[in-house]
Protein backbone atom coordinates (compact mmCIF):
# COMPACT_ATOMS: atom_id res chain seq x y z
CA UNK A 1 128.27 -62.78 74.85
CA UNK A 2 126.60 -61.32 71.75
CA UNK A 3 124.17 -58.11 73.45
CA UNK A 4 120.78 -57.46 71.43
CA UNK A 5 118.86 -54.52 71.77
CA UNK A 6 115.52 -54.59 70.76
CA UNK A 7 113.01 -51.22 70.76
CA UNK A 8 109.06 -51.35 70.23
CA UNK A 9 108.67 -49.49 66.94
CA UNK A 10 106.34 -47.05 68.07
CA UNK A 11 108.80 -45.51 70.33
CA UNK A 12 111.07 -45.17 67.48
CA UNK A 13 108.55 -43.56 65.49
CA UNK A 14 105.94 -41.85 68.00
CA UNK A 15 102.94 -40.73 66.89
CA UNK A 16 101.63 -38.88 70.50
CA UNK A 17 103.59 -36.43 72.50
CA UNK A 18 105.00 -38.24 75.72
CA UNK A 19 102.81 -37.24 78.54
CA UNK A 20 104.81 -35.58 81.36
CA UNK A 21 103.08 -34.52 85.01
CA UNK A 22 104.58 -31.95 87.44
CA UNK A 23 103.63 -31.62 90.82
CA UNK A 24 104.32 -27.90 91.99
CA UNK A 25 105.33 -25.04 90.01
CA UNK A 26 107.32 -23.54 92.26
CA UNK A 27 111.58 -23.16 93.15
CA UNK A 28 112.16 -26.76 91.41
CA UNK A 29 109.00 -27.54 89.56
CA UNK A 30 109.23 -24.21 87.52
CA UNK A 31 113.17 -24.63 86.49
CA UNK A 32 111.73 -28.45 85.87
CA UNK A 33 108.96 -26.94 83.51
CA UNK A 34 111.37 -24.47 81.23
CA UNK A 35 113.63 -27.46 80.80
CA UNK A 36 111.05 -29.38 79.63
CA UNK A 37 110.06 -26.31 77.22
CA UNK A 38 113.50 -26.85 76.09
CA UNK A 39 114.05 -30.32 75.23
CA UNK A 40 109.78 -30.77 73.82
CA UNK A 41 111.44 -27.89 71.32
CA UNK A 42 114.61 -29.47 70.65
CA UNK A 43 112.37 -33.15 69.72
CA UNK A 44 109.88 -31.27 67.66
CA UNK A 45 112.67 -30.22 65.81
CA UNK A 46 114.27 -33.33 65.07
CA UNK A 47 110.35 -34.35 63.85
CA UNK A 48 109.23 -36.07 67.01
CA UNK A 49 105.71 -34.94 68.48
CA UNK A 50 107.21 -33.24 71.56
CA UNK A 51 106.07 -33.17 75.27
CA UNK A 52 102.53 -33.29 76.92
CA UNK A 53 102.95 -31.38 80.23
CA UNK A 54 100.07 -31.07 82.67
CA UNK A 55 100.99 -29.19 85.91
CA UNK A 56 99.97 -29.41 89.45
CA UNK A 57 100.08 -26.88 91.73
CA UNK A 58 97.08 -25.34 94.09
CA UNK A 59 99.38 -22.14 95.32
CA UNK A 60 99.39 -18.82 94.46
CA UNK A 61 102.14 -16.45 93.30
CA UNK A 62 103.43 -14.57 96.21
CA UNK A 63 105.79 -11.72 96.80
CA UNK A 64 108.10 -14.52 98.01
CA UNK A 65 108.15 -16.40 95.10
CA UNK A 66 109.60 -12.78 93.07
CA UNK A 67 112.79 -13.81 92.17
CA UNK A 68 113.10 -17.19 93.70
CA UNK A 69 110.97 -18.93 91.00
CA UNK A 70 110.40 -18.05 87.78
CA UNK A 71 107.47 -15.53 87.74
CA UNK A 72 107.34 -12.05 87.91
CA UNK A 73 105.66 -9.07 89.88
CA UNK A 74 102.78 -9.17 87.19
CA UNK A 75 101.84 -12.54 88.42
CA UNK A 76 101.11 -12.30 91.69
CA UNK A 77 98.25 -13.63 92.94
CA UNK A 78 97.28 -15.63 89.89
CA UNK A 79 97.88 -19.87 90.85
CA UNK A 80 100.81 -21.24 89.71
CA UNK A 81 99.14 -23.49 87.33
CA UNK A 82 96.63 -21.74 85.99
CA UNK A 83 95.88 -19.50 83.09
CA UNK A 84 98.00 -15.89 82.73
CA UNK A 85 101.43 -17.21 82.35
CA UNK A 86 103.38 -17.14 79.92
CA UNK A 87 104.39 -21.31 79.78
CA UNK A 88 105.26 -22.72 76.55
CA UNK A 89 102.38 -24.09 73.97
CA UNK A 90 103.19 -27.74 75.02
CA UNK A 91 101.64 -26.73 78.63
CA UNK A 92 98.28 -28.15 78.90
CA UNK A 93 97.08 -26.35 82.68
């Protein structure tokens, strides 16, 4: 049996970031969010549009968070999603 692959041409040649939600920026959504960083880098590079990453997260940045997640003491008490940090240009908050 012969297999055929067959992919929609604008996902071969994108014209729009890919849209990418996280829910919580803490232990798991944070390490989540640099990789992204990472790879929307790596895909500009090879000339695609990159990521579009909105995150979700109503908490605060705690003493607890110090070292467990990345943010630092400088942080603390901003909200995890919202403006101050230092995310990558591809975050929209």
């Amino acid at each position: 049996m012969k297999k055929v692959h067959f992919t929609e041409n604008y996902l071969l040649n994108p014209h729009h970031p890919v849209t990418v939600f996280v829910i919580g920026a803490g232990g798991t959504g944070s390490q989540v969010i640099t990789n992204l960083a990472r790879m929307s880098m790596a895909l500009r590079a090879l000339g695609h549009p990159g990521l579009h990453v909105t995150v979700f997260d109503p908490d605060t940045v705690s003493t607890a968070n110090i070292g467990r997640q990345l943010f630092s003491e400088t942080e603390l008490g901003l909200n995890k999603n919202g403006p101050g940090h230092t995310y990558q240009p591809f975050l929209r908050l």
